[in-house]
N, C-alpha and C. Protein backbone atom coordinates (compact mmCIF):
# COMPACT_ATOMS: atom_id res chain seq x y z
N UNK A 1 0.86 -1.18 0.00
CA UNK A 1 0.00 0.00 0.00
C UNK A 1 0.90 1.24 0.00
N UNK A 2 0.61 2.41 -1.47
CA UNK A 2 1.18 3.23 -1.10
C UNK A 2 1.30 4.19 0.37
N UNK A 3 1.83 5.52 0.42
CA UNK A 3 1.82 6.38 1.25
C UNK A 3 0.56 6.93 1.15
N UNK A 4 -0.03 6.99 -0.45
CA UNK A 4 -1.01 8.19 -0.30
C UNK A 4 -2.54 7.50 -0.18
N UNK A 5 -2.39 6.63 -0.33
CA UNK A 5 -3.15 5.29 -0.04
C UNK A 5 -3.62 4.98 1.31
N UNK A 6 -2.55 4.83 2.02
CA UNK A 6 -2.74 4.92 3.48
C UNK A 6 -3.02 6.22 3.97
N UNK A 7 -2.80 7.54 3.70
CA UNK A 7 -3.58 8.71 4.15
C UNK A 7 -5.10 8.72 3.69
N UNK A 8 -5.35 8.26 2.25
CA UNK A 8 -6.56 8.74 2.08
C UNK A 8 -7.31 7.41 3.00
N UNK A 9 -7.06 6.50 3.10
CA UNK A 9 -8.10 5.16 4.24
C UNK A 9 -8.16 5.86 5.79
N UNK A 10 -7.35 6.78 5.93
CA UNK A 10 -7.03 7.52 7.22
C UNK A 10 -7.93 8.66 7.63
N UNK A 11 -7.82 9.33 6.60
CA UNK A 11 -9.05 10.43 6.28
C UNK A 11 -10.39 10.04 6.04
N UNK A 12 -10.47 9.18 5.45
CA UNK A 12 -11.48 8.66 5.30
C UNK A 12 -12.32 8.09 6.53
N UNK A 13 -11.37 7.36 7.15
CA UNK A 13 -11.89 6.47 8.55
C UNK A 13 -12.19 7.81 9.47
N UNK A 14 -11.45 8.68 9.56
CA UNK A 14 -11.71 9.99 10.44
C UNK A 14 -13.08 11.01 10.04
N UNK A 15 -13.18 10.90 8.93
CA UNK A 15 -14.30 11.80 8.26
C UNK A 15 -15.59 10.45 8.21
N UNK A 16 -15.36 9.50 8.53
CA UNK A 16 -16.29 8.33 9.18
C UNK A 16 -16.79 8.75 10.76
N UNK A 17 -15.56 9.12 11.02
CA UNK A 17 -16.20 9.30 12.30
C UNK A 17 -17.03 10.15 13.07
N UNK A 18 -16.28 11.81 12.26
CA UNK A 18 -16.75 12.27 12.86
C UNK A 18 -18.34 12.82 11.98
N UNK A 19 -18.80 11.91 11.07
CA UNK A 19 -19.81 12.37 10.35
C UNK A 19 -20.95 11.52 10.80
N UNK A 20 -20.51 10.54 11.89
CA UNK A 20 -21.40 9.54 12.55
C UNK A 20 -21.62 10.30 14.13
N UNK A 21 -20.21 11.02 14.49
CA UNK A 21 -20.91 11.45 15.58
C UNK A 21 -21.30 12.81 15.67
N UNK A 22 -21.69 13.80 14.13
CA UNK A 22 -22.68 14.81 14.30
C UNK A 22 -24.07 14.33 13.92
N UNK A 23 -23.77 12.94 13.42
CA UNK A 23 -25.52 12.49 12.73
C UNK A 23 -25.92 12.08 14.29
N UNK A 24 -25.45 11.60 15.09
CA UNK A 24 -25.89 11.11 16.32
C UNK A 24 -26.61 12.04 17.83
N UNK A 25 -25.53 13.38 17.28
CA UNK A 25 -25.60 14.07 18.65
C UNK A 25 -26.90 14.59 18.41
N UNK A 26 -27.31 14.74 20.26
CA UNK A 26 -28.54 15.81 20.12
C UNK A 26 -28.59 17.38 19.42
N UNK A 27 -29.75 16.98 18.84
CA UNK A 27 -30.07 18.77 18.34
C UNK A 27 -29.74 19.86 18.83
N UNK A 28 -30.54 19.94 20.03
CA UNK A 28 -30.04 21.01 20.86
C UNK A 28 -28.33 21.85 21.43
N UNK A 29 -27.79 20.04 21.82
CA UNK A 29 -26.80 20.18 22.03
C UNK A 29 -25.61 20.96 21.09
N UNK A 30 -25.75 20.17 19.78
CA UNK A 30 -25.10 20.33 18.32
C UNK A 30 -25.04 22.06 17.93
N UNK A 31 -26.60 22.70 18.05
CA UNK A 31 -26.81 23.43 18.37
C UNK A 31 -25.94 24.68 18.92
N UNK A 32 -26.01 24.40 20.03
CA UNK A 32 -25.40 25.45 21.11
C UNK A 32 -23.73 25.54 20.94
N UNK A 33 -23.56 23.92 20.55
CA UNK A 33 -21.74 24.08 19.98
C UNK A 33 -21.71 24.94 19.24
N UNK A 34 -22.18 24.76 18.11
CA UNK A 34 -22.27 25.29 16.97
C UNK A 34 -22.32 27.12 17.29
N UNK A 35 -23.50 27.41 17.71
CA UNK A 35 -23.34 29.16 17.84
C UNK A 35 -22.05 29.74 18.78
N UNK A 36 -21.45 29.09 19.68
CA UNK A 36 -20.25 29.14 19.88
C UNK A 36 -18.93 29.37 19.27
N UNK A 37 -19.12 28.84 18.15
CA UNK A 37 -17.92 29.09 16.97
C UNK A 37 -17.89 30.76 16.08
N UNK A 38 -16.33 30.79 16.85
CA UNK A 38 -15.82 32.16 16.21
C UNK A 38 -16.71 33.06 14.86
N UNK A 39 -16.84 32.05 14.12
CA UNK A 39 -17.36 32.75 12.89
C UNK A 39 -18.18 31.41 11.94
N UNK A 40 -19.24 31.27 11.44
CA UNK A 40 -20.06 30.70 11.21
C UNK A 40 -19.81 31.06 9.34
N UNK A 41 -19.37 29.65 8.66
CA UNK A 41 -19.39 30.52 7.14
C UNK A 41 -20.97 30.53 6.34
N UNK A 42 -20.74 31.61 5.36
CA UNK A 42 -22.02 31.23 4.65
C UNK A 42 -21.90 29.66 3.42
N UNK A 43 -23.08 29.62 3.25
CA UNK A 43 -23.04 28.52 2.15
C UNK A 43 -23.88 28.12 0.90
N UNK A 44 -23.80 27.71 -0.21
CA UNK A 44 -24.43 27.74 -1.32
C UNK A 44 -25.00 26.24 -1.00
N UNK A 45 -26.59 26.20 -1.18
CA UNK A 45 -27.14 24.85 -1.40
C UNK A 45 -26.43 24.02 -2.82
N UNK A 46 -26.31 22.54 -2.92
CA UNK A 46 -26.68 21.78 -3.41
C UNK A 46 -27.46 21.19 -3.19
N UNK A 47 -28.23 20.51 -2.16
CA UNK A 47 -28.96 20.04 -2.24
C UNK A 47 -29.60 20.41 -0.91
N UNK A 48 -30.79 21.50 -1.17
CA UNK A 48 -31.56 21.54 0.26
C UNK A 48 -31.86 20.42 1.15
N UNK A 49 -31.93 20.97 2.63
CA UNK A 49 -32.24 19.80 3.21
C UNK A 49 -33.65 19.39 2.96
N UNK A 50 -34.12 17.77 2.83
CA UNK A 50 -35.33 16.94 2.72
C UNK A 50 -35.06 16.04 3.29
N UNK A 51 -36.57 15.48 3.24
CA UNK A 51 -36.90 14.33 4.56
C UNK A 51 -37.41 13.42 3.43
N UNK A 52 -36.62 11.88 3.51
CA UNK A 52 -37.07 10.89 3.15
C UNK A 52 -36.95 10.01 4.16
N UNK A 53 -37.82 8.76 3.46
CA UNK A 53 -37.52 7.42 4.16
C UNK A 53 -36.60 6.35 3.84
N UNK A 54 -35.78 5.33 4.34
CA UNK A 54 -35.03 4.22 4.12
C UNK A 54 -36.20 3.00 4.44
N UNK A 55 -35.40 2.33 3.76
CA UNK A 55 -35.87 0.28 4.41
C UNK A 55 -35.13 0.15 5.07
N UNK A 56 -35.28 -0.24 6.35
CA UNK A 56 -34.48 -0.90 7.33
C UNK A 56 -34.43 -2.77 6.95
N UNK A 57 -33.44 -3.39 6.60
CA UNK A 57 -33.51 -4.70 6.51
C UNK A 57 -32.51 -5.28 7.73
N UNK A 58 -32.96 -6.51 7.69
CA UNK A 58 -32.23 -7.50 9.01
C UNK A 58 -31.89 -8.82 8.49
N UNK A 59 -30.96 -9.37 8.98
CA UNK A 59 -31.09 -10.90 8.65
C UNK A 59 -31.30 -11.63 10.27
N UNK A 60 -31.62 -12.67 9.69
CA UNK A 60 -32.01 -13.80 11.08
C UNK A 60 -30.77 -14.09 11.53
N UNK A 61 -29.90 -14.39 12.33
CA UNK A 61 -28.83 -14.75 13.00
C UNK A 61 -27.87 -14.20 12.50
N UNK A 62 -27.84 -13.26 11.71
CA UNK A 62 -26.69 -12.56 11.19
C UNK A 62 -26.48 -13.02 10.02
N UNK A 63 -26.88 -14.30 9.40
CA UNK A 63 -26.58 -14.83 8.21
C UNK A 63 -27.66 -15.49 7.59
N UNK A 64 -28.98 -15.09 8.17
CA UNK A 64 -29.96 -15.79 7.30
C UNK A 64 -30.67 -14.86 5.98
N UNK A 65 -31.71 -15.40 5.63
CA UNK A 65 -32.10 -14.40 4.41
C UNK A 65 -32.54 -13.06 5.21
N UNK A 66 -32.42 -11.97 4.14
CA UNK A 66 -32.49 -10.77 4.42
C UNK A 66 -34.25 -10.53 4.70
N UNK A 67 -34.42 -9.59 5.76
CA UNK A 67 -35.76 -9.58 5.80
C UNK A 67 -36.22 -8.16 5.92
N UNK A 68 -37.21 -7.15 5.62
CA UNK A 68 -37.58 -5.84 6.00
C UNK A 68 -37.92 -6.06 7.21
N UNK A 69 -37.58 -4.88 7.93
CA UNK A 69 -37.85 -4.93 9.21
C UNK A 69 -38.75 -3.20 9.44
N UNK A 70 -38.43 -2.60 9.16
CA UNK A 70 -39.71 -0.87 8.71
C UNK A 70 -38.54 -0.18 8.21
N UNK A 71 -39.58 0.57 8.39
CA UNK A 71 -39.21 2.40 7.48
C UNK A 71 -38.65 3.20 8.94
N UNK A 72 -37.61 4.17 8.21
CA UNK A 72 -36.99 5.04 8.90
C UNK A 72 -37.04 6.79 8.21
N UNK A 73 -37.26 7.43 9.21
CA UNK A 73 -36.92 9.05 8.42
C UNK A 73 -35.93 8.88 8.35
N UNK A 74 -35.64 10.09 7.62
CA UNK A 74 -33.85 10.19 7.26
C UNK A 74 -34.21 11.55 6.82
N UNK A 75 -32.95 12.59 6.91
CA UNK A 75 -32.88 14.15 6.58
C UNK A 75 -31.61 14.28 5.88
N UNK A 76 -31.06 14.40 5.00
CA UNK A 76 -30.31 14.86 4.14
C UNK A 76 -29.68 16.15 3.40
N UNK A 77 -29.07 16.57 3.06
CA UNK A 77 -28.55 17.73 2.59
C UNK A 77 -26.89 17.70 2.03
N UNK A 78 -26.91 18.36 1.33
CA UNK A 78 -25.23 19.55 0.38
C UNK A 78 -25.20 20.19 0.33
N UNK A 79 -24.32 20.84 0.70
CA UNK A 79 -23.70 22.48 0.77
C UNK A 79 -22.46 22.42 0.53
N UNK A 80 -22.18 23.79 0.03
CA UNK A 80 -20.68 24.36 -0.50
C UNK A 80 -20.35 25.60 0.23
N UNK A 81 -19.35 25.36 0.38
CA UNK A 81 -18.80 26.55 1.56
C UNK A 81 -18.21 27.39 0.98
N UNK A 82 -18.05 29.33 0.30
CA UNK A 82 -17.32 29.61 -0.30
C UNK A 82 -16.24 29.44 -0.65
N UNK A 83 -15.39 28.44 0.11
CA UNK A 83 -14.01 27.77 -0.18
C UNK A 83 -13.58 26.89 -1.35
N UNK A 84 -15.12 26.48 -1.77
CA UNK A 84 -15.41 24.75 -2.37
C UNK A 84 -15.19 23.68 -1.35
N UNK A 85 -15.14 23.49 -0.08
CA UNK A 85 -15.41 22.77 0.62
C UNK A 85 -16.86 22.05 0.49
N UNK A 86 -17.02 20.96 0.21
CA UNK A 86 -18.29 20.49 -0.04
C UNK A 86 -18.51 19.66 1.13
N UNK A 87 -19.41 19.95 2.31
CA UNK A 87 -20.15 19.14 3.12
C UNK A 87 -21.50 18.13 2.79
N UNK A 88 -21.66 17.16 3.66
CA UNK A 88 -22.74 16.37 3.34
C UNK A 88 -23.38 16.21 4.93
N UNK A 89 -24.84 16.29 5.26
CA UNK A 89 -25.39 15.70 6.53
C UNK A 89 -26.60 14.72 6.18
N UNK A 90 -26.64 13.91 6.84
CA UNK A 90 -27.16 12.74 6.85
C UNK A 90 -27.45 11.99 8.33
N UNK A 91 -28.83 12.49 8.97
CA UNK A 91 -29.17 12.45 10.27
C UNK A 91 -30.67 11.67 10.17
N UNK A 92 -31.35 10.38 11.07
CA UNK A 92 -31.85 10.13 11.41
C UNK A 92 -32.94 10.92 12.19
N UNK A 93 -34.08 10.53 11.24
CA UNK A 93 -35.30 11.99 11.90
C UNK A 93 -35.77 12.63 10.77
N UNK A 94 -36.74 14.15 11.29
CA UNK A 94 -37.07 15.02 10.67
C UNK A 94 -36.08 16.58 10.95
N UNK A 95 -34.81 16.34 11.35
CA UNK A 95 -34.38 17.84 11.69
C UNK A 95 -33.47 18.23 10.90
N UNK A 96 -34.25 19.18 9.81
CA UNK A 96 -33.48 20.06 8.74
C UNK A 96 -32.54 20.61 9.42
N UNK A 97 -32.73 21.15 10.46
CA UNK A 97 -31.51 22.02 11.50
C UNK A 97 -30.45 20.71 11.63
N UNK A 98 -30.79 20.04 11.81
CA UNK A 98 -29.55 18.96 12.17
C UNK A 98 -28.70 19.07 10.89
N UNK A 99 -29.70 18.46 10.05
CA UNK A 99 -28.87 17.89 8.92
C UNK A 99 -28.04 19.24 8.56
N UNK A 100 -28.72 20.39 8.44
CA UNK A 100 -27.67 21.46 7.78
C UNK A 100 -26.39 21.32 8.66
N UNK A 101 -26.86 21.66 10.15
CA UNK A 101 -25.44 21.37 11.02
C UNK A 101 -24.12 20.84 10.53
N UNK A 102 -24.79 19.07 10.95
CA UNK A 102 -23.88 18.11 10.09
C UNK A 102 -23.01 19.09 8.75
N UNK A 103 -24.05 18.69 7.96
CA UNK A 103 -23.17 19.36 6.84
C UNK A 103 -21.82 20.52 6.61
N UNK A 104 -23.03 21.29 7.50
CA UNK A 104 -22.00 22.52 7.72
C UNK A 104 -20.38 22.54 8.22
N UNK A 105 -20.29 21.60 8.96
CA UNK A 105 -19.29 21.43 10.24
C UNK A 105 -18.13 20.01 9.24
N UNK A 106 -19.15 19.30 8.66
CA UNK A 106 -18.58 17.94 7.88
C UNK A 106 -17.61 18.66 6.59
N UNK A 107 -18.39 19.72 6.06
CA UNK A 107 -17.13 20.75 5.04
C UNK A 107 -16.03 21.64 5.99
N UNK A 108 -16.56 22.39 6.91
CA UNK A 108 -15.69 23.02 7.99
C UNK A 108 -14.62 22.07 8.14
N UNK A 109 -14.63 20.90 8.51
CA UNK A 109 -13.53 19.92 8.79
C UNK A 109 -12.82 19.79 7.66
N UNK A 110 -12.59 20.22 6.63
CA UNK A 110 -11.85 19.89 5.43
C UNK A 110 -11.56 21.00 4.85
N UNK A 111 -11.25 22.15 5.98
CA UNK A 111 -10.80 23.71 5.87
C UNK A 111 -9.89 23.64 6.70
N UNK A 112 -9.24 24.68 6.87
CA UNK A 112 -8.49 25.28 8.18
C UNK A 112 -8.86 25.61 9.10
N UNK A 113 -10.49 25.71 9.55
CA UNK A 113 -10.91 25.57 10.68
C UNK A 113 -11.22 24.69 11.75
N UNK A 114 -10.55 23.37 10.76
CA UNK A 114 -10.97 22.21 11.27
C UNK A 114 -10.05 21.76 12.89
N UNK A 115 -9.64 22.63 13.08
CA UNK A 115 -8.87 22.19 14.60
C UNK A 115 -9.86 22.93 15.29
N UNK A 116 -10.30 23.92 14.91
CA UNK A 116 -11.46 25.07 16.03
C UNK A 116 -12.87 24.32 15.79
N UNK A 117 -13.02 23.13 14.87
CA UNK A 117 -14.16 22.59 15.10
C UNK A 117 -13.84 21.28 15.83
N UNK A 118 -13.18 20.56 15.69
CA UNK A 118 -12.21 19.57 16.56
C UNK A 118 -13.01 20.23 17.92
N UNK A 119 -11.92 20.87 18.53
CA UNK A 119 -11.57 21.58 19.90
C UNK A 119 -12.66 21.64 20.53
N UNK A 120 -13.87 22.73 19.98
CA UNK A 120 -15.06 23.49 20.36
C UNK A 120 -16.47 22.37 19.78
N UNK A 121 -16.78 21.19 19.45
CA UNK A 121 -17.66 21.01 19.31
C UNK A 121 -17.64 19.15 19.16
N UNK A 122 -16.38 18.88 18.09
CA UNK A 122 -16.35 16.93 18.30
C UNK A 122 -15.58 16.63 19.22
N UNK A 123 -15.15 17.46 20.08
CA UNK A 123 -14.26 17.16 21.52
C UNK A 123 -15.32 16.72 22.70
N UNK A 124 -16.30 17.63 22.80
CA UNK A 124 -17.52 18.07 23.92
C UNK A 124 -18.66 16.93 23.38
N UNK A 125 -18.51 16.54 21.91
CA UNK A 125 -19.68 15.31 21.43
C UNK A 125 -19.23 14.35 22.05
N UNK A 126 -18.10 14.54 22.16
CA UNK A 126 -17.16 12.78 21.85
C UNK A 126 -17.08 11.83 23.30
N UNK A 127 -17.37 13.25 24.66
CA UNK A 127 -17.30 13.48 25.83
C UNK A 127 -18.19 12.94 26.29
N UNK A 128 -19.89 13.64 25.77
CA UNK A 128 -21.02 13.26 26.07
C UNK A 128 -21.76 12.06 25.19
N UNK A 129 -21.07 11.92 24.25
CA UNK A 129 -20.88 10.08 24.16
C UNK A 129 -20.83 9.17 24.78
N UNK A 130 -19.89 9.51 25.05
CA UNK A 130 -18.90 8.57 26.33
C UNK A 130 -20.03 8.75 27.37
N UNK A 131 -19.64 9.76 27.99
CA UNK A 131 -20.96 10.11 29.42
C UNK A 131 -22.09 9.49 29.14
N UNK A 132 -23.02 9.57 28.03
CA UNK A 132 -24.00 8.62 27.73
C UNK A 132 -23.98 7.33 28.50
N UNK A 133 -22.79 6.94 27.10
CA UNK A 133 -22.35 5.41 27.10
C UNK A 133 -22.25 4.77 28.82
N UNK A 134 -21.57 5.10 29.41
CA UNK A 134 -20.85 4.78 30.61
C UNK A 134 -22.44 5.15 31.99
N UNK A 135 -22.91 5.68 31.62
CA UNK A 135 -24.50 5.47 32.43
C UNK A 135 -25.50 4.80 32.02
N UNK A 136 -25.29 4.33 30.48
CA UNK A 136 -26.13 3.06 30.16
C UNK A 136 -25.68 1.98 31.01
N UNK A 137 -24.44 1.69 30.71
CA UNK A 137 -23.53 0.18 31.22
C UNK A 137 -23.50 0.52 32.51
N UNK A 138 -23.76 1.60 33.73
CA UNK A 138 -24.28 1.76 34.84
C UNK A 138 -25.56 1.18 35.32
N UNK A 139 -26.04 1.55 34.81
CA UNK A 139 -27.76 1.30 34.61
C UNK A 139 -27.88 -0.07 34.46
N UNK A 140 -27.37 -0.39 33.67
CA UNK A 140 -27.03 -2.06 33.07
C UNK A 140 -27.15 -3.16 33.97
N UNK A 141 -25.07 -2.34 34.67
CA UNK A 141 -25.01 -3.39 35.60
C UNK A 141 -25.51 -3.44 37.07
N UNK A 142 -26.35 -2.60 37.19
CA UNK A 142 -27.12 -2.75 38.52
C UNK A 142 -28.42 -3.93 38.39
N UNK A 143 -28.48 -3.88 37.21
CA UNK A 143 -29.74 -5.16 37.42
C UNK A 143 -28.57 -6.59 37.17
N UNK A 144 -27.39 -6.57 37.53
CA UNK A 144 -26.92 -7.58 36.75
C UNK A 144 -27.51 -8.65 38.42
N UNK A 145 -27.03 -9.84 37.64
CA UNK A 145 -27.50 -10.63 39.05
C UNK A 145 -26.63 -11.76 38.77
N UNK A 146 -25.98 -12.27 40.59
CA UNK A 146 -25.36 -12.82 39.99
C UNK A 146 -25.73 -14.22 40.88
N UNK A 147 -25.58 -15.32 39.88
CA UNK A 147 -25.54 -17.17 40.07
C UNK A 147 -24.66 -17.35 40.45
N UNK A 148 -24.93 -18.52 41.96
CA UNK A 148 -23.80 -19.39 42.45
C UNK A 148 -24.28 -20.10 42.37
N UNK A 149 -23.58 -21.34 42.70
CA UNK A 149 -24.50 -23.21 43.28
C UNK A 149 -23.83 -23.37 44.66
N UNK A 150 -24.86 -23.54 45.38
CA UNK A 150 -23.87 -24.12 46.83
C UNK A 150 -24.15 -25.71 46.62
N UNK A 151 -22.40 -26.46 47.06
CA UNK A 151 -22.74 -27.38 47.33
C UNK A 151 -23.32 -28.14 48.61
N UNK A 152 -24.18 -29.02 48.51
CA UNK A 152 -24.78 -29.51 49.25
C UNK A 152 -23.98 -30.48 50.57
N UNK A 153 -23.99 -31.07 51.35
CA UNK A 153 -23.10 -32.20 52.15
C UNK A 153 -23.51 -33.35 51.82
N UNK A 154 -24.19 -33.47 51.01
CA UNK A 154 -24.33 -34.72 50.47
C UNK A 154 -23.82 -35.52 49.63
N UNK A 155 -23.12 -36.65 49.16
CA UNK A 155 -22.35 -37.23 48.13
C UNK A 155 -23.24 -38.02 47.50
């Protein structure tokens, strides 16, 4: 594998990530990061945000035939950042505000602002992720219960 090969699977895996954890975060939250930032750019639609639906499919044990399982919203959008930075959002739901977010922030990252969006907004997601995460598996393990066998004196 070249050098440039291995950067672009790198970038790629990173612009994976963090485009999963603005589709994820709360609105509100995303939100309030967001008006926080120094300077907010303008942007040219490609593709206004809209609300469609997906098929959700499943298989039976992980490997059986594929089956529908329902319908999902989905919110979508493209934008161009006067830079030519081209963002994409792609959020679960009905929130045009989200999806522009996403977008907005998903081109921001592929500017020079992308350490002041780092810092100020997928630092504080990445946090309350975690914080989430770690009071589910709280929650979790309080119902855990746990099995012994006593043995009996009997042979």
């Amino acid at each position: 594998m070249t050098q440039e090969n291995l950067r672009q699977e790198l970038s790629q895996a990173a612009r994976k990530e963090w485009m999963s954890l603005l589709a994820t975060a709360p609105e509100p939250r995303l939100a309030a990061l967001f008006d926080g930032l120094d300077a907010a750019p303008g942007h040219d639609w490609l593709r206004a945000p809209e609300v469609g639906g997906v098929m959700l499919r499943g298989r039976t044990g992980a490997s059986g035939a594929p089956f529908n399982l329902g319908e999902m919203s989905v919110t979508r959008c493209t934008l161009k950042l006067p830079c030519g930075a081209v963002g994409h959002g792609y959020v679960q739901g009905r929130s045009k505000r989200q999806a522009e977010l996403a977008a907005k922030l998903d081109a921001m990252m592929q500017t020079e602002a992308a350490a002041e969006v780092e810092e100020k907004i997928l630092t504080p997601l990445r946090q309350d992720r975690s914080a989430r995460k770690e009071a589910r598996a709280a929650r979790a393990a309080a119902t855990k219960v746990e099995f012994f066998t006593m043995v009996r004196g009997e042979d």
